[in-house]
N, C-alpha and C. Protein backbone atom coordinates (compact mmCIF):
# COMPACT_ATOMS: atom_id res chain seq x y z
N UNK A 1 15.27 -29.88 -13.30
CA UNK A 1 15.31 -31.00 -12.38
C UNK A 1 16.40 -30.74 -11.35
N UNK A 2 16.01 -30.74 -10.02
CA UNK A 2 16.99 -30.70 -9.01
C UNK A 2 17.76 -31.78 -8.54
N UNK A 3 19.00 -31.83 -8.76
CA UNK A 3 19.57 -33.07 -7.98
C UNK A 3 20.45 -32.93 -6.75
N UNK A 4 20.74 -33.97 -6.04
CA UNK A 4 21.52 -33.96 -4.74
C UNK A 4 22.69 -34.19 -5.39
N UNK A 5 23.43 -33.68 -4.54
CA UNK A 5 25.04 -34.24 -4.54
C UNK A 5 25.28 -35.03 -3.23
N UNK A 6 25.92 -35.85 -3.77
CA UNK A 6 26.25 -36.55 -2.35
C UNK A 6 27.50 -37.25 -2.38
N UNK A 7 28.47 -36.71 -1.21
CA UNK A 7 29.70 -37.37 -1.16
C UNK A 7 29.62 -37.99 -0.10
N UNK A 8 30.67 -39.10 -0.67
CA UNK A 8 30.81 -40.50 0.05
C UNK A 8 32.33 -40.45 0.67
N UNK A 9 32.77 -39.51 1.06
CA UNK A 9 33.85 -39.72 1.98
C UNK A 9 33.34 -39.35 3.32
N UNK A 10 34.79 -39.77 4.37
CA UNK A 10 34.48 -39.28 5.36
C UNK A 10 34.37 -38.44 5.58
N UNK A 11 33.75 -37.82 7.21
CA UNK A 11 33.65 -36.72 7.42
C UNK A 11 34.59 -35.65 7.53
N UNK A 12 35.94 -36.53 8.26
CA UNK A 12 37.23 -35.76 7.58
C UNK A 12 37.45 -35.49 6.79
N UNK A 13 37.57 -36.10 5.90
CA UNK A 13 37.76 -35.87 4.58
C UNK A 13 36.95 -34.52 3.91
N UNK A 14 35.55 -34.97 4.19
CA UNK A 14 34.55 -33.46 3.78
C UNK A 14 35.22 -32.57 4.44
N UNK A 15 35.43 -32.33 5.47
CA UNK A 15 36.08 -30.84 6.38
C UNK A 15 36.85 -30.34 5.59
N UNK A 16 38.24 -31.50 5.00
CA UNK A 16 39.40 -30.51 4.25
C UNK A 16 38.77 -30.03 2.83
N UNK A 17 37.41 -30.50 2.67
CA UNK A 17 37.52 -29.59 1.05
C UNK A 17 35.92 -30.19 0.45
N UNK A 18 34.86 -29.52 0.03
CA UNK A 18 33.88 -30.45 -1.08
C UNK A 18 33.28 -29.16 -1.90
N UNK A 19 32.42 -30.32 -2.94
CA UNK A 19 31.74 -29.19 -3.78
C UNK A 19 30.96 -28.72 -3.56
N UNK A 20 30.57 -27.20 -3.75
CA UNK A 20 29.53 -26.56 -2.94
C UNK A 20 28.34 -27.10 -3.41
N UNK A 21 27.32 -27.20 -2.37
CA UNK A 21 26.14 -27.92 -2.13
C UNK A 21 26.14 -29.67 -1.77
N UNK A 22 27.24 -29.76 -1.62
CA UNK A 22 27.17 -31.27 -1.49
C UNK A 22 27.17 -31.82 0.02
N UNK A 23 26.14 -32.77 0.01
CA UNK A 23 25.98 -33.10 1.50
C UNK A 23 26.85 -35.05 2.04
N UNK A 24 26.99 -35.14 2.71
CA UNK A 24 28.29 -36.01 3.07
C UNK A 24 27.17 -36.97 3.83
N UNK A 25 27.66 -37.94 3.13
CA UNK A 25 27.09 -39.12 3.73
C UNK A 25 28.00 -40.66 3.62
N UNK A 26 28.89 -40.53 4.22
CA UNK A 26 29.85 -41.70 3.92
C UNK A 26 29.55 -43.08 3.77
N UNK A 27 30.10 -43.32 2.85
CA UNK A 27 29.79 -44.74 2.10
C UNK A 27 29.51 -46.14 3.15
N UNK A 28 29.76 -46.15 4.05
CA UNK A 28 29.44 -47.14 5.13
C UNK A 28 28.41 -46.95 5.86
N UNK A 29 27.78 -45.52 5.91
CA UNK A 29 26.23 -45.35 6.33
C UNK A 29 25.37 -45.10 5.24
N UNK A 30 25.43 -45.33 3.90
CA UNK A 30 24.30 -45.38 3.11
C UNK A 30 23.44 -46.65 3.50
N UNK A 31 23.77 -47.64 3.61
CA UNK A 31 22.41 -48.67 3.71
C UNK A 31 21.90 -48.36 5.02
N UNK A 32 22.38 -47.67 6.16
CA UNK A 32 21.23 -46.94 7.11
C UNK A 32 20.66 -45.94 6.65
N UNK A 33 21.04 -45.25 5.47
CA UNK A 33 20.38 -44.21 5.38
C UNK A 33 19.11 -44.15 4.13
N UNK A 34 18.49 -45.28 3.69
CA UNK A 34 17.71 -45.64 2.66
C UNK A 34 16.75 -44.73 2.98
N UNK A 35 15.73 -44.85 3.83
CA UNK A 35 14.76 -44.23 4.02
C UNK A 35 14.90 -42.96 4.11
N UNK A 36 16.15 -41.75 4.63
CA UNK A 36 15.91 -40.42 4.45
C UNK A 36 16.53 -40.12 3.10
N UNK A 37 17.11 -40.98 2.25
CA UNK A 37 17.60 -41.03 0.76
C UNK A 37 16.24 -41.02 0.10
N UNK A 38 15.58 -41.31 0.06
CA UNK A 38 14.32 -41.57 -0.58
C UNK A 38 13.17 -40.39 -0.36
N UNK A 39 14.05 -39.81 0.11
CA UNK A 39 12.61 -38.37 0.86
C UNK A 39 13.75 -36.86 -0.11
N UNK A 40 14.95 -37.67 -0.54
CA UNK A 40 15.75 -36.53 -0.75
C UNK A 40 15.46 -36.31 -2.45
N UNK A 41 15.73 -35.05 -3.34
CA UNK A 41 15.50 -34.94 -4.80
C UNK A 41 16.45 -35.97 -5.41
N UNK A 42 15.53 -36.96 -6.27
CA UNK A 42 16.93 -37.49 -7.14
C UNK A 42 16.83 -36.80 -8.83
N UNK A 43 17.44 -37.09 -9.22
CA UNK A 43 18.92 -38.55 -8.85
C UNK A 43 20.10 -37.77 -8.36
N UNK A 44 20.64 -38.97 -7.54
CA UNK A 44 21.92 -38.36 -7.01
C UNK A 44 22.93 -38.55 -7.74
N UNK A 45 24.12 -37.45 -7.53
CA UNK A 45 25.41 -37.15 -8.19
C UNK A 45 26.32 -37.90 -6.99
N UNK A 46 26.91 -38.38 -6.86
CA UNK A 46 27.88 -39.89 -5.86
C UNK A 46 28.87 -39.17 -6.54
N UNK A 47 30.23 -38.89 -5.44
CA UNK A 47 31.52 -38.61 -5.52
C UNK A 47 32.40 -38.65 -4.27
N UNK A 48 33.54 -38.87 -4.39
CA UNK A 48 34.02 -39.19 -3.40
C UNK A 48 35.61 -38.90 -3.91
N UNK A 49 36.78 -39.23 -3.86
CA UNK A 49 38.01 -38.79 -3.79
C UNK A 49 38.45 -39.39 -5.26
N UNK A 50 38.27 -40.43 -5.15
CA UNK A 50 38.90 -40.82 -6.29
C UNK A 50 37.57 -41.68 -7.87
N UNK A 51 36.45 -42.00 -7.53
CA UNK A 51 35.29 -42.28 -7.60
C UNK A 51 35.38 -44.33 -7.85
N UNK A 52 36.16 -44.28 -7.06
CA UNK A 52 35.95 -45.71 -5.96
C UNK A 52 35.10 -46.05 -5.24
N UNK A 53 34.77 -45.31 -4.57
CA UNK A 53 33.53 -45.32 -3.24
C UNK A 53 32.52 -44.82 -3.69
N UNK A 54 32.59 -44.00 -4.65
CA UNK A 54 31.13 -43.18 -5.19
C UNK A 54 30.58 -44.22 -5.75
N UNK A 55 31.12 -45.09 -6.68
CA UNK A 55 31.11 -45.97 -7.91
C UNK A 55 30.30 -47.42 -7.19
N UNK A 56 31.05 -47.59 -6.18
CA UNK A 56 30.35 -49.05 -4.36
C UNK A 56 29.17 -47.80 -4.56
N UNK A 57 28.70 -47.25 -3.94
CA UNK A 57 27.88 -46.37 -3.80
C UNK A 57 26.52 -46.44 -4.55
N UNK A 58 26.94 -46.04 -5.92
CA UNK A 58 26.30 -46.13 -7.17
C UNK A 58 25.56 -47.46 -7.51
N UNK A 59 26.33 -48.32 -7.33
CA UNK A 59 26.06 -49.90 -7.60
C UNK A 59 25.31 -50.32 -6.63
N UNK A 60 25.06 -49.57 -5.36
CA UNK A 60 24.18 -50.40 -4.36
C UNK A 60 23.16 -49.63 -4.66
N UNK A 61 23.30 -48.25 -4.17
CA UNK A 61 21.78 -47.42 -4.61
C UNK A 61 20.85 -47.92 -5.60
N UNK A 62 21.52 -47.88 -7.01
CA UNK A 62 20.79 -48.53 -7.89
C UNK A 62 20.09 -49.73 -7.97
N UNK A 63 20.80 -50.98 -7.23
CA UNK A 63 20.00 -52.07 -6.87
C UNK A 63 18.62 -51.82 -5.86
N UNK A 64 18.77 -50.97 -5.10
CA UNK A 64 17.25 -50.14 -4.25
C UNK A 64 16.51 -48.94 -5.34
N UNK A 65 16.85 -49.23 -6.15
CA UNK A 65 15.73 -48.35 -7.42
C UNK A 65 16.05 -46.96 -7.16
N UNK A 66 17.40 -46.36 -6.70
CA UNK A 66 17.69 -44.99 -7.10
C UNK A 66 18.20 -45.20 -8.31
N UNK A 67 17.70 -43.09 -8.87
CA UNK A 67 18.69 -42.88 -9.78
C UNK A 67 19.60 -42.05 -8.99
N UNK A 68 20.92 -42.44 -10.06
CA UNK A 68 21.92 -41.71 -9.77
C UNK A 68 23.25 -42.18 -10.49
N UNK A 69 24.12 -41.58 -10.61
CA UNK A 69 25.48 -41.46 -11.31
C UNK A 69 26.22 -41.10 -10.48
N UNK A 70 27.38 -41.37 -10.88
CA UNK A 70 28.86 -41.46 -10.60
C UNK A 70 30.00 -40.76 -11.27
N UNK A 71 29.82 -39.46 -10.32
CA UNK A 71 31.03 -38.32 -10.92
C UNK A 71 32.09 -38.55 -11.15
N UNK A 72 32.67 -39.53 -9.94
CA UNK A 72 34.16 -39.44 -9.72
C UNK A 72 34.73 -38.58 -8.57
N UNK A 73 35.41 -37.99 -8.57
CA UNK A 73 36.47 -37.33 -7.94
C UNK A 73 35.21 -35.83 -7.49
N UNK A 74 35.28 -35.30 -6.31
CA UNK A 74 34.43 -34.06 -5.56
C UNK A 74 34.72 -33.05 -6.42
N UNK A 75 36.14 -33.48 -6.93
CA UNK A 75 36.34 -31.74 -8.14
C UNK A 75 36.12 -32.18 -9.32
N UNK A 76 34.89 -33.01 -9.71
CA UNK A 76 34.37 -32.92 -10.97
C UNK A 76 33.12 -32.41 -10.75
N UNK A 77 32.71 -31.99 -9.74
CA UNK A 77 31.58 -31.67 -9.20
C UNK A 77 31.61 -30.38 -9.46
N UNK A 78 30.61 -29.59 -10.54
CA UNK A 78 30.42 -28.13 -10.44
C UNK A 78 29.26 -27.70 -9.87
């Protein structure tokens, strides 16, 4: 089963550092981004710096019928 990674920091934030393969979609544009979320492999892996924002993240997706979990922190991400 293939899954996405998806971090929820900013885009700054992605620049100084993420886990390889992970694509950046910051936590304040997920509810614009429902419809190309839904075309993407789930379930998604949500991480972000501290897994604060992944976790907001997690809790909304799931109310729109994704799967997905909540890593935590980008360097729990292998």
């Amino acid at each position: 089963m293939k899954e996405t990674v998806i971090d929820v920091r900013t885009p700054e934030e992605f620049l100084g550092g993420h886990a390889q393969g992970s694509i950046n979609i910051p936590l304040q544009d997920i509810p614009n981004k429902l419809e190309v979320l839904r075309e993407m492999p789930q379930p998604f892996v949500l991480c972000c710096a501290s897994g604060n924002r992944s976790g907001q993240a997690m809790l909304f997706l799931r109310s729109h019928g994704f799967e997905c979990s909540n890593a935590g922190s980008w360097f729990n991400v292998r």
